[in-house]
C-alpha atoms as a PDB file:
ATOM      1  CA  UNK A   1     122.169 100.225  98.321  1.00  0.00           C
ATOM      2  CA  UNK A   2     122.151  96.476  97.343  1.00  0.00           C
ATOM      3  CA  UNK A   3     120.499  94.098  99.266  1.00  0.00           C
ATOM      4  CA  UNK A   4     119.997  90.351  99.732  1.00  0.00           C
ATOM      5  CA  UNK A   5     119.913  88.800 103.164  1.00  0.00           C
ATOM      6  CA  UNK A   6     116.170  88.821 102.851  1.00  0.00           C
ATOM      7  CA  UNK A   7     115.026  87.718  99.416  1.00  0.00           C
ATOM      8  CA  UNK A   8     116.126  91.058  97.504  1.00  0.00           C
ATOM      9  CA  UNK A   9     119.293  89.490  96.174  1.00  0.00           C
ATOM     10  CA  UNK A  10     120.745  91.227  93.170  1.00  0.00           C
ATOM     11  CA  UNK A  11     118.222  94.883  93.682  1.00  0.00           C
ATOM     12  CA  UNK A  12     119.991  97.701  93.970  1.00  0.00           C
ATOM     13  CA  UNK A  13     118.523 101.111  94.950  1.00  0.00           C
ATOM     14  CA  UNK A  14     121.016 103.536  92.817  1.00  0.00           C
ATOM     15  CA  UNK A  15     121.460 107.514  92.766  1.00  0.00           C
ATOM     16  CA  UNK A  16     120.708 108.917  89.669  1.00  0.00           C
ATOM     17  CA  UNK A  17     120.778 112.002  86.826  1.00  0.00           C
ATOM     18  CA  UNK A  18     119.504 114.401  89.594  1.00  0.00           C
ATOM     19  CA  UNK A  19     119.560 115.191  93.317  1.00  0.00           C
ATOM     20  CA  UNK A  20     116.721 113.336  95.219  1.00  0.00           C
ATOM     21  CA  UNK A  21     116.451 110.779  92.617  1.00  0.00           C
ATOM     22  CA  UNK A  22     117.296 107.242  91.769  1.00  0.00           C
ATOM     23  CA  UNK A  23     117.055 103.692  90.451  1.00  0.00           C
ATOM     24  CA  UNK A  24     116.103 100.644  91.235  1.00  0.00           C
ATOM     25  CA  UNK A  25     117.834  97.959  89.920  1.00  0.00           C
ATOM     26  CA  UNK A  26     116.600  94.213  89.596  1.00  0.00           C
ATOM     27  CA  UNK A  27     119.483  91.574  88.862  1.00  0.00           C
ATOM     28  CA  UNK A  28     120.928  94.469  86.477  1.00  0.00           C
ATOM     29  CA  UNK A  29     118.017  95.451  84.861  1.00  0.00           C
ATOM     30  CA  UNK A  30     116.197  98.950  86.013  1.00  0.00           C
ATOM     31  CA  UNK A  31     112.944  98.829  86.896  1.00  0.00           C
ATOM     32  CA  UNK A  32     111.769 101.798  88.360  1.00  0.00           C
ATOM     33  CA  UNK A  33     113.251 105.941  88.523  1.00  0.00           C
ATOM     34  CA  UNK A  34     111.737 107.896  91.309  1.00  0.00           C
ATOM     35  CA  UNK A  35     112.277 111.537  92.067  1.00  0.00           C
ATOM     36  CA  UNK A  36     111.368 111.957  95.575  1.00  0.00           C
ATOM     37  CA  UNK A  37     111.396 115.615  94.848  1.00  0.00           C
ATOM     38  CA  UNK A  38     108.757 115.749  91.989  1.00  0.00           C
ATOM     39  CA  UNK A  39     107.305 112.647  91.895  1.00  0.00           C
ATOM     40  CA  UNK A  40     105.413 113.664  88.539  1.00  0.00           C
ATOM     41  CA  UNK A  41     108.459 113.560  86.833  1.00  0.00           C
ATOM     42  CA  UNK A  42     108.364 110.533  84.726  1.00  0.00           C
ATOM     43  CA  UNK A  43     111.067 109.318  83.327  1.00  0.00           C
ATOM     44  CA  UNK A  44     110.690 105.998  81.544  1.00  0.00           C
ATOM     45  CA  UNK A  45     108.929 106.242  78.365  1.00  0.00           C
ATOM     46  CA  UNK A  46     106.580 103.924  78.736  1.00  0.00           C
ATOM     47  CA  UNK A  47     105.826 104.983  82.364  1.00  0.00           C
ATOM     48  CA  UNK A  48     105.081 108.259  80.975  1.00  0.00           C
ATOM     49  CA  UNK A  49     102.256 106.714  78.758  1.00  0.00           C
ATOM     50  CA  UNK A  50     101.170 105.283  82.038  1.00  0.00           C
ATOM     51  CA  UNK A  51     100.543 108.246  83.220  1.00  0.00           C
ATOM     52  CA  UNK A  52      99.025 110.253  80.748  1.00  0.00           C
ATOM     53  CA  UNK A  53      96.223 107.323  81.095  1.00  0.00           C
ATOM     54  CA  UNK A  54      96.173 108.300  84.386  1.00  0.00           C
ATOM     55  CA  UNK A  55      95.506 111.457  83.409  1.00  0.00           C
ATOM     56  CA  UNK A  56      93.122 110.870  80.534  1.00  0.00           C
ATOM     57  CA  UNK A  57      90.603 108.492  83.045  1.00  0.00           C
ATOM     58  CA  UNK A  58      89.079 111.014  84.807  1.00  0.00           C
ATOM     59  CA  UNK A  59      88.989 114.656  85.350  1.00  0.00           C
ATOM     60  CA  UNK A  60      92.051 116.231  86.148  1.00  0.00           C
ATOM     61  CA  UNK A  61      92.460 116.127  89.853  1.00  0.00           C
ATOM     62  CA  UNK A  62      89.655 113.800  91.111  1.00  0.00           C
ATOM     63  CA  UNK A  63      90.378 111.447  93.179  1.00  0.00           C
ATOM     64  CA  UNK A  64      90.429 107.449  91.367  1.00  0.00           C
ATOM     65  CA  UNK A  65      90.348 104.218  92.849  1.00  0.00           C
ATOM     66  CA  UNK A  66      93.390 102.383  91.248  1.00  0.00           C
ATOM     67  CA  UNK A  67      94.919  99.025  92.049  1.00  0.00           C
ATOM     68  CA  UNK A  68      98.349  98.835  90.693  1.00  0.00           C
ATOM     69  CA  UNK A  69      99.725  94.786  90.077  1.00  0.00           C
ATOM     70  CA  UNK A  70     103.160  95.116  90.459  1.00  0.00           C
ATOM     71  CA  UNK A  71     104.882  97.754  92.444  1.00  0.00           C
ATOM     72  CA  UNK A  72     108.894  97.997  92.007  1.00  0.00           C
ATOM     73  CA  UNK A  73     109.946 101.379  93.780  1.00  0.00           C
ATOM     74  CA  UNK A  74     105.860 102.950  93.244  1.00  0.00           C
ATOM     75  CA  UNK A  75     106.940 105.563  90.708  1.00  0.00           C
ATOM     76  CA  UNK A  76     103.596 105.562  88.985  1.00  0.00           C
ATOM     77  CA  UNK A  77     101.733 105.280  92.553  1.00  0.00           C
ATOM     78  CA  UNK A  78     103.561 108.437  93.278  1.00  0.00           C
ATOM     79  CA  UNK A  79     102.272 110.085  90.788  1.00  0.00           C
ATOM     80  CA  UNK A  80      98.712 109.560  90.919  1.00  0.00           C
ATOM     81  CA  UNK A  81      99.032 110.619  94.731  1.00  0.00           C
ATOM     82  CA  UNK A  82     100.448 113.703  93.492  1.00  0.00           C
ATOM     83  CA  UNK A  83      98.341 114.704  90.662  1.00  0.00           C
ATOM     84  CA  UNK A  84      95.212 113.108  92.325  1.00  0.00           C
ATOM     85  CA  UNK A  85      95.351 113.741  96.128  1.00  0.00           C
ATOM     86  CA  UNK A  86      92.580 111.630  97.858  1.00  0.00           C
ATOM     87  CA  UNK A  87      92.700 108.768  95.917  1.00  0.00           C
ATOM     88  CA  UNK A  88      92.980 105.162  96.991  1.00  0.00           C
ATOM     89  CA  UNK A  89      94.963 103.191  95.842  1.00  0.00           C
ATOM     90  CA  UNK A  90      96.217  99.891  96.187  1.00  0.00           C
ATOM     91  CA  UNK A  91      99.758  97.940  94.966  1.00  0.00           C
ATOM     92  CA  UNK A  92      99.193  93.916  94.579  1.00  0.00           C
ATOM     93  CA  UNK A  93     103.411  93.614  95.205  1.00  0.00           C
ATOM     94  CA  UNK A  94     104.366  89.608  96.052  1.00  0.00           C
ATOM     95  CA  UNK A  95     107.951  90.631  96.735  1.00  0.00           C
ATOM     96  CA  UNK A  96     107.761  91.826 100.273  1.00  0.00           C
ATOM     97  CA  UNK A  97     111.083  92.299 100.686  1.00  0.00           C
ATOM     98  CA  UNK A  98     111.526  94.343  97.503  1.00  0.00           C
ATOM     99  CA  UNK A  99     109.038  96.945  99.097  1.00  0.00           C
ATOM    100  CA  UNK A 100     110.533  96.700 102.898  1.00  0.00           C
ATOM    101  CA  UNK A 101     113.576  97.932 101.271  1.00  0.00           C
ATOM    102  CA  UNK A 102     111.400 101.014  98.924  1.00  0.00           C
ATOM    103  CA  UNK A 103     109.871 102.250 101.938  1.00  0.00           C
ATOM    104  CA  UNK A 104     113.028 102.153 103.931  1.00  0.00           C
ATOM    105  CA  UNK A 105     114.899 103.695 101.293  1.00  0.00           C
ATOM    106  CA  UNK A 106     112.607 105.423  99.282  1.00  0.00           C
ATOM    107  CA  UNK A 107     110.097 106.640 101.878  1.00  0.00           C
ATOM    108  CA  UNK A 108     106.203 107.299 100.810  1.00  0.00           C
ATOM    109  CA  UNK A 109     105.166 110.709 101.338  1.00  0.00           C
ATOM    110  CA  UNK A 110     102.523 111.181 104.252  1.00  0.00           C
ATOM    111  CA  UNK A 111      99.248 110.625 103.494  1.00  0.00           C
ATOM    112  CA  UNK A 112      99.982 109.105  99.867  1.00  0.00           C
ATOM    113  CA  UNK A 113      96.748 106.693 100.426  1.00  0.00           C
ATOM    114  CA  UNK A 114      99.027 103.904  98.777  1.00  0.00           C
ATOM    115  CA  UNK A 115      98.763 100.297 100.790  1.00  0.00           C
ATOM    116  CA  UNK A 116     100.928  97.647  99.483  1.00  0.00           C
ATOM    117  CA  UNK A 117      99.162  93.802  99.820  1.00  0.00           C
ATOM    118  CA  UNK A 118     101.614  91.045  99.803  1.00  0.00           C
ATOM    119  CA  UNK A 119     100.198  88.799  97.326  1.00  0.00           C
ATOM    120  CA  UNK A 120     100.036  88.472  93.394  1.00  0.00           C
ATOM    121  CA  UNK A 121      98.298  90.091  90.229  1.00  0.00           C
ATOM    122  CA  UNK A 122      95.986  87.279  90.255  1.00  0.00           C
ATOM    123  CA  UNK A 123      94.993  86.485  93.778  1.00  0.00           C
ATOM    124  CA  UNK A 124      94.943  90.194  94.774  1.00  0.00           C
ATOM    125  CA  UNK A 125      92.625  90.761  91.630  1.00  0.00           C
ATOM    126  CA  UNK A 126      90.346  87.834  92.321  1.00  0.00           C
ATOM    127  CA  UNK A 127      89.772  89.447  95.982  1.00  0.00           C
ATOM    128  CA  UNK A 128      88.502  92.691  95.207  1.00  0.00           C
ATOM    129  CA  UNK A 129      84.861  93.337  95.267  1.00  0.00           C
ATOM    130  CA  UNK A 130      82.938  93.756  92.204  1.00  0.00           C
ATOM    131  CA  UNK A 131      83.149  97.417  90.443  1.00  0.00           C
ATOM    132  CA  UNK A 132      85.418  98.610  93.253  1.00  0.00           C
ATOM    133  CA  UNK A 133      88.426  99.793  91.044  1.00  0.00           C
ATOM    134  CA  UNK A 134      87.770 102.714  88.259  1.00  0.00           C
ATOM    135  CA  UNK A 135      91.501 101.756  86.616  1.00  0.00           C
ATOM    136  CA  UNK A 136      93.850  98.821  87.151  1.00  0.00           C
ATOM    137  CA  UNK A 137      97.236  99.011  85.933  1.00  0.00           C
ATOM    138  CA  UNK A 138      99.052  96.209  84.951  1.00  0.00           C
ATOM    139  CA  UNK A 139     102.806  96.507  85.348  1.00  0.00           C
ATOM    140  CA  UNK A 140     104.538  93.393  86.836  1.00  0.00           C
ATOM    141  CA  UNK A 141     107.139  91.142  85.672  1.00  0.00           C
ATOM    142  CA  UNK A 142     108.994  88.093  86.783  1.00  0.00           C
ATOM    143  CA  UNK A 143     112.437  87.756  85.669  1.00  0.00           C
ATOM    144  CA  UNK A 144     112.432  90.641  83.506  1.00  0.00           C
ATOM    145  CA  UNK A 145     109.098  88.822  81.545  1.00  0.00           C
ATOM    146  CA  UNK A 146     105.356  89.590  81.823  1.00  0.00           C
ATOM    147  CA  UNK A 147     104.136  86.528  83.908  1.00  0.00           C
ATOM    148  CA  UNK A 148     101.690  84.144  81.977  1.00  0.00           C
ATOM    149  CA  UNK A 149      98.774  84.424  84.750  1.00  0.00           C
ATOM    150  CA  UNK A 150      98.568  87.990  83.914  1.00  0.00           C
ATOM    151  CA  UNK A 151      97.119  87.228  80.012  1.00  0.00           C
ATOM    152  CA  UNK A 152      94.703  84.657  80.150  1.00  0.00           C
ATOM    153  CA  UNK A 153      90.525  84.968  79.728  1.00  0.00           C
ATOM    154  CA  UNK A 154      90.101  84.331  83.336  1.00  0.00           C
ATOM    155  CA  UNK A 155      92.631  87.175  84.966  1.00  0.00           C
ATOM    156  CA  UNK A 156      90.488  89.347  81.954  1.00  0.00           C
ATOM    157  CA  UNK A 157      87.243  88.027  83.687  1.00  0.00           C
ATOM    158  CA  UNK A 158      88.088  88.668  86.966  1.00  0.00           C
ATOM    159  CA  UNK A 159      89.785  92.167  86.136  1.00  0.00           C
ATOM    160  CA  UNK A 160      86.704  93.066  84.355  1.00  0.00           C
ATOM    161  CA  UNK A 161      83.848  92.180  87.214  1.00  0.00           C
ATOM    162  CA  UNK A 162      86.352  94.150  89.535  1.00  0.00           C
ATOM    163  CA  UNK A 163      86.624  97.452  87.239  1.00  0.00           C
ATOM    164  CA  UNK A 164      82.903  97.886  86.290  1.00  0.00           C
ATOM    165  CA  UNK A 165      83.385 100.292  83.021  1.00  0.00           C
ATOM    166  CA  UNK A 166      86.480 100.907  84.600  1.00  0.00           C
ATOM    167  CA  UNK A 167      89.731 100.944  82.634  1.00  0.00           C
ATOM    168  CA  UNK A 168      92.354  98.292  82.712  1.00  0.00           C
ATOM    169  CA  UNK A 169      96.127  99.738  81.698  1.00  0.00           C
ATOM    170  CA  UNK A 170      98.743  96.956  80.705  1.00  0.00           C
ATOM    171  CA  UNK A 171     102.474  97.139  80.248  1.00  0.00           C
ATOM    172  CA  UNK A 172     103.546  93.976  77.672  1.00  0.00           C
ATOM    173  CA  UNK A 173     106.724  93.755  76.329  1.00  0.00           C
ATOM    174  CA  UNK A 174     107.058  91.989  73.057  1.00  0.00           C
ATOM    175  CA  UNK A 175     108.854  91.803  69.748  1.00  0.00           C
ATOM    176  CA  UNK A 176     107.897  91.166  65.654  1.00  0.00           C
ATOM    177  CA  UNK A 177     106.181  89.679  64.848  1.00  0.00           C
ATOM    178  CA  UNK A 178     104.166  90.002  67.917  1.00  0.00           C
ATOM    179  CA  UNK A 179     102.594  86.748  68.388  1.00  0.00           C
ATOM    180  CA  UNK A 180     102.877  86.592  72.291  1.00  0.00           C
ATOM    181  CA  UNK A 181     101.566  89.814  72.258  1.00  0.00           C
ATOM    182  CA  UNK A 182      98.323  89.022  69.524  1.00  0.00           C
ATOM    183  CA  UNK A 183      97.166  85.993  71.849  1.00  0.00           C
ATOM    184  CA  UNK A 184      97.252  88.337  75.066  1.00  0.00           C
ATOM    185  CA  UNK A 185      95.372  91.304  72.790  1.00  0.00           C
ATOM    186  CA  UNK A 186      93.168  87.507  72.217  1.00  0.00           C
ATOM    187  CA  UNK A 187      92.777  87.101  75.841  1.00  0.00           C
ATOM    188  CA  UNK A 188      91.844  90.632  76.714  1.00  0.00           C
ATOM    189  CA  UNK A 189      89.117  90.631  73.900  1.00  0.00           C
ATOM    190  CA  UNK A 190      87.160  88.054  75.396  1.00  0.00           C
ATOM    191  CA  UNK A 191      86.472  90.526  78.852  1.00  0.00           C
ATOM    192  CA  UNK A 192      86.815  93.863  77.469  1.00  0.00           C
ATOM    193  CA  UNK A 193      84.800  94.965  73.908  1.00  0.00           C
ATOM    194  CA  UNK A 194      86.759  98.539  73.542  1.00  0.00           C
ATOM    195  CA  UNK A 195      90.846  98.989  73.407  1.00  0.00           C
ATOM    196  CA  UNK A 196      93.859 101.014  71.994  1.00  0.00           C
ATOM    197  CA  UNK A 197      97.193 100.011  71.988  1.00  0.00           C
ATOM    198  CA  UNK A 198     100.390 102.806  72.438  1.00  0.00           C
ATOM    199  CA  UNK A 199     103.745 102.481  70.899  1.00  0.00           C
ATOM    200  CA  UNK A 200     106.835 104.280  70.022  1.00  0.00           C
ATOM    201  CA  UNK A 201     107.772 103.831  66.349  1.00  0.00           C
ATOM    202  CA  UNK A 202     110.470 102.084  66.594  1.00  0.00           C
ATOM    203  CA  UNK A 203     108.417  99.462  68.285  1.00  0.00           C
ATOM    204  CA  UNK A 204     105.826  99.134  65.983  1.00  0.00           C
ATOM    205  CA  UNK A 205     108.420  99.611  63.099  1.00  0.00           C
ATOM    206  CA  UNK A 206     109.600  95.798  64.845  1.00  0.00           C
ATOM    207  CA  UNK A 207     113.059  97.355  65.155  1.00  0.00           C
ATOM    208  CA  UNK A 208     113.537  96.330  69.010  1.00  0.00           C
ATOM    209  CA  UNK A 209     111.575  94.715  71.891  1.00  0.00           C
ATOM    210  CA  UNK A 210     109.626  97.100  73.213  1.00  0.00           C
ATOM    211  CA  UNK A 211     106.822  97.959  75.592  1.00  0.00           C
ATOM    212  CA  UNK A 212     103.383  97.766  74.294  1.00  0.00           C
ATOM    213  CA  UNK A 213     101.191  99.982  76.629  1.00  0.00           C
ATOM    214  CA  UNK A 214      96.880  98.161  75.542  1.00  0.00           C
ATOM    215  CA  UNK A 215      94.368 100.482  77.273  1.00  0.00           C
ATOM    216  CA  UNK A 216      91.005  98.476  77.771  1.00  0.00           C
ATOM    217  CA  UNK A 217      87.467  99.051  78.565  1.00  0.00           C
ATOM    218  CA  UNK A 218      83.793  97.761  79.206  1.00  0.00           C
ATOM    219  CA  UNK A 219      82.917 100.983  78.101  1.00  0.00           C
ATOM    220  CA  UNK A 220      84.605 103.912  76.706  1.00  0.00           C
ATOM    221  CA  UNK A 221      88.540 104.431  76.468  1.00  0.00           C
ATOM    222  CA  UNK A 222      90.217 107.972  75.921  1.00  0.00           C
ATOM    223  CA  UNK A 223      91.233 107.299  72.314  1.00  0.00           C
ATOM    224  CA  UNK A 224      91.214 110.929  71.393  1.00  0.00           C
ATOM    225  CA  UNK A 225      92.454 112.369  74.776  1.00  0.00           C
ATOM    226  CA  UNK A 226      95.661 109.903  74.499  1.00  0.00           C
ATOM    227  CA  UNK A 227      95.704 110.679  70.753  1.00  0.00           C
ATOM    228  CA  UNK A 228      95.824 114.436  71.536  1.00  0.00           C
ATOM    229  CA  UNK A 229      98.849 114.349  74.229  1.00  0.00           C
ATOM    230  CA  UNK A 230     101.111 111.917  71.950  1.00  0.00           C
ATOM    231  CA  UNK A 231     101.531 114.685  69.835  1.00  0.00           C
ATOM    232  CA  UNK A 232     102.764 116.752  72.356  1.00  0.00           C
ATOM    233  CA  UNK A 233     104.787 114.208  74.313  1.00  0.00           C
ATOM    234  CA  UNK A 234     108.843 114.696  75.086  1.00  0.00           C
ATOM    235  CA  UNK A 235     108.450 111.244  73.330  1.00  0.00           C
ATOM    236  CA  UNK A 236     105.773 111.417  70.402  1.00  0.00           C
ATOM    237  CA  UNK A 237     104.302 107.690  70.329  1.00  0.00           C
ATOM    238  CA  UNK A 238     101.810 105.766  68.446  1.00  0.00           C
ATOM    239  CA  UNK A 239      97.822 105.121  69.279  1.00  0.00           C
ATOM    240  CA  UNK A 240      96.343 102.628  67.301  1.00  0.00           C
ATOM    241  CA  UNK A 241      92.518 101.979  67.567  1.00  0.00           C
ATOM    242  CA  UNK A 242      90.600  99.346  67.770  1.00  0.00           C
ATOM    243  CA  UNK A 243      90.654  98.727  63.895  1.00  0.00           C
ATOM    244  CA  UNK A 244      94.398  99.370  64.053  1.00  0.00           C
ATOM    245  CA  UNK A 245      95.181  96.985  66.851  1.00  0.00           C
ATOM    246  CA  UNK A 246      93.328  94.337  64.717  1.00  0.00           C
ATOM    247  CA  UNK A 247      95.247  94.995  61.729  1.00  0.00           C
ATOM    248  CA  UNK A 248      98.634  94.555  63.467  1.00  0.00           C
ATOM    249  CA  UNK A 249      97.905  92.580  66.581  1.00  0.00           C
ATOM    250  CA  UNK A 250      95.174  90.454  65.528  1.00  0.00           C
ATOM    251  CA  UNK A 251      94.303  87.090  64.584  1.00  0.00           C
ATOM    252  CA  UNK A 252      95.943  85.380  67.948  1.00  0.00           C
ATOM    253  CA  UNK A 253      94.027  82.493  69.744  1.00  0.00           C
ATOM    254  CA  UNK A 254      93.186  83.205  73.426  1.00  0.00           C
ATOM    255  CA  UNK A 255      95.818  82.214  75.856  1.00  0.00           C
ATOM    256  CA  UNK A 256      94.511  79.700  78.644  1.00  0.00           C
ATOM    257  CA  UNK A 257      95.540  79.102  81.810  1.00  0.00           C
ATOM    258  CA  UNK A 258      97.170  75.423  80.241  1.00  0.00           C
ATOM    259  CA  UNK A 259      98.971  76.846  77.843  1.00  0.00           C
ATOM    260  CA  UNK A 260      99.670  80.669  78.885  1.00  0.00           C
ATOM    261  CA  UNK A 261     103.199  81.778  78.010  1.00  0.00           C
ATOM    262  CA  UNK A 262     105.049  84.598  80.052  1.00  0.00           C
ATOM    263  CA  UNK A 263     106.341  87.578  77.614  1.00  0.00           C
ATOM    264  CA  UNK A 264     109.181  86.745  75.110  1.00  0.00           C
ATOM    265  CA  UNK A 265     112.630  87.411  77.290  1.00  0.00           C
ATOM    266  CA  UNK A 266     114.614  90.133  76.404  1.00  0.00           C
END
């Protein structure tokens, strides 16, 4: 179904490989693959790392309090209702219209605990109460780029007085030599002491633009849990530690909000 009479112009909800699931489209680019039947079925690669640091946070099957900035169709909100019953969560979506037309389309199961908040990354993050989220995923883009308020020191500050020794999960997309991507590593240093940064290869081998998943803590992150399932994934992938991520994502300056640059376009 395409849409556009109410600010969803050029997003298109699409069938796809398999019965009961689909695509959704944003002015031709896909964004999201649900499978209303088994919503635990990820299919993007880097949506899979998502979720195995869903899976690596806490123990399998307790309940976590997530906020998710950036919602598309809710695949990975999906699956942490499914694999996590109980748990609250909450999508920071500005595109109202986009999710009128999920939930119409692409219902929510009952009982999913998922509420959607009109408003962006940074104004939804700079509302919550202090150590009220145990992991914030970062997954939003604006015209197919990661937006610039989404990298800078004080989105980092905010996100970490909200998370505690929570977890922060981001999504950046970038390409070699990686200097969009070694300023935002910059920015997230100056909130969070503790990171690792997942990959496919042929990312890190700077053969394509790629996503970058950078897992970030106040306290501990799963190195060795993440390490364990990338060598068992349908899509083996990269961890780099914190040493690692220095050696091929470091030396950027800081972004700040003057000068912050959305992701490189694709």
């Amino acid at each position: 179904m395409t849409e556009g009479s109410d600010g969803t112009e050029g997003v298109e909800i699409l069938p796809a490989d398999r019965a009961g699931s689909f695509v959704l489209r944003m002015s031709g680019m896909d964004q999201s693959y649900v499978d209303l039947a088994d919503p635990t079925r990820l299919v993007f690669e880097y949506v899979r790392r998502l979720g195995d640091v869903v899976d690596a946070c806490a123990p399998a099957g307790a309940a976590v309090r997530v906020v998710h900035v950036g919602g598309a169709a809710m695949t990975l909100p999906r699956y942490v209702a499914a694999t996590r019953p109980r748990s609250a969560q909450v999508v920071l979506e500005p595109a109202a219209g986009v999710t009128e037309l999920v939930r119409r389309e692409l219902p929510l199961s009952r009982g999913s605990g998922i509420k959607v908040r009109p408003v962006d990354g940074r104004a939804g993050v700079a509302a919550l109460r202090d150590s009220s989220v145990d992991l914030l995923v970062v997954d939003a883009f604006a015209d197919a780029r990661v937006p610039a308020s989404l990298v800078t020191p004080a989105f980092f500050a905010d996100a970490a007085r909200v998370l505690g020794d929570g977890v922060v999960a981001l999504n950046l997309t970038d390409r070699a030599p990686f200097g969009w991507t070694r300023r935002a590593v910059a920015s997230l240093r100056t909130a969070f002491p503790h990171l690792l940064l997942t990959a496919e290869p042929a990312t890190l081998r700077a053969k394509r633009l790629g996503n970058l998943v950078v897992v970030a803590s106040r306290g501990a992150v799963p190195l060795e849990t993440l390490r364990r399932r990338a060598t068992t994934a349908g899509s083996p992938y990269r961890v780099l530690d914190a040493a690692a991520v220095s050696d091929s994502f470091g030396g950027g300056t800081p972004f700040s909000d003057a000068d912050a640059e959305p992701s490189p376009a694709p």
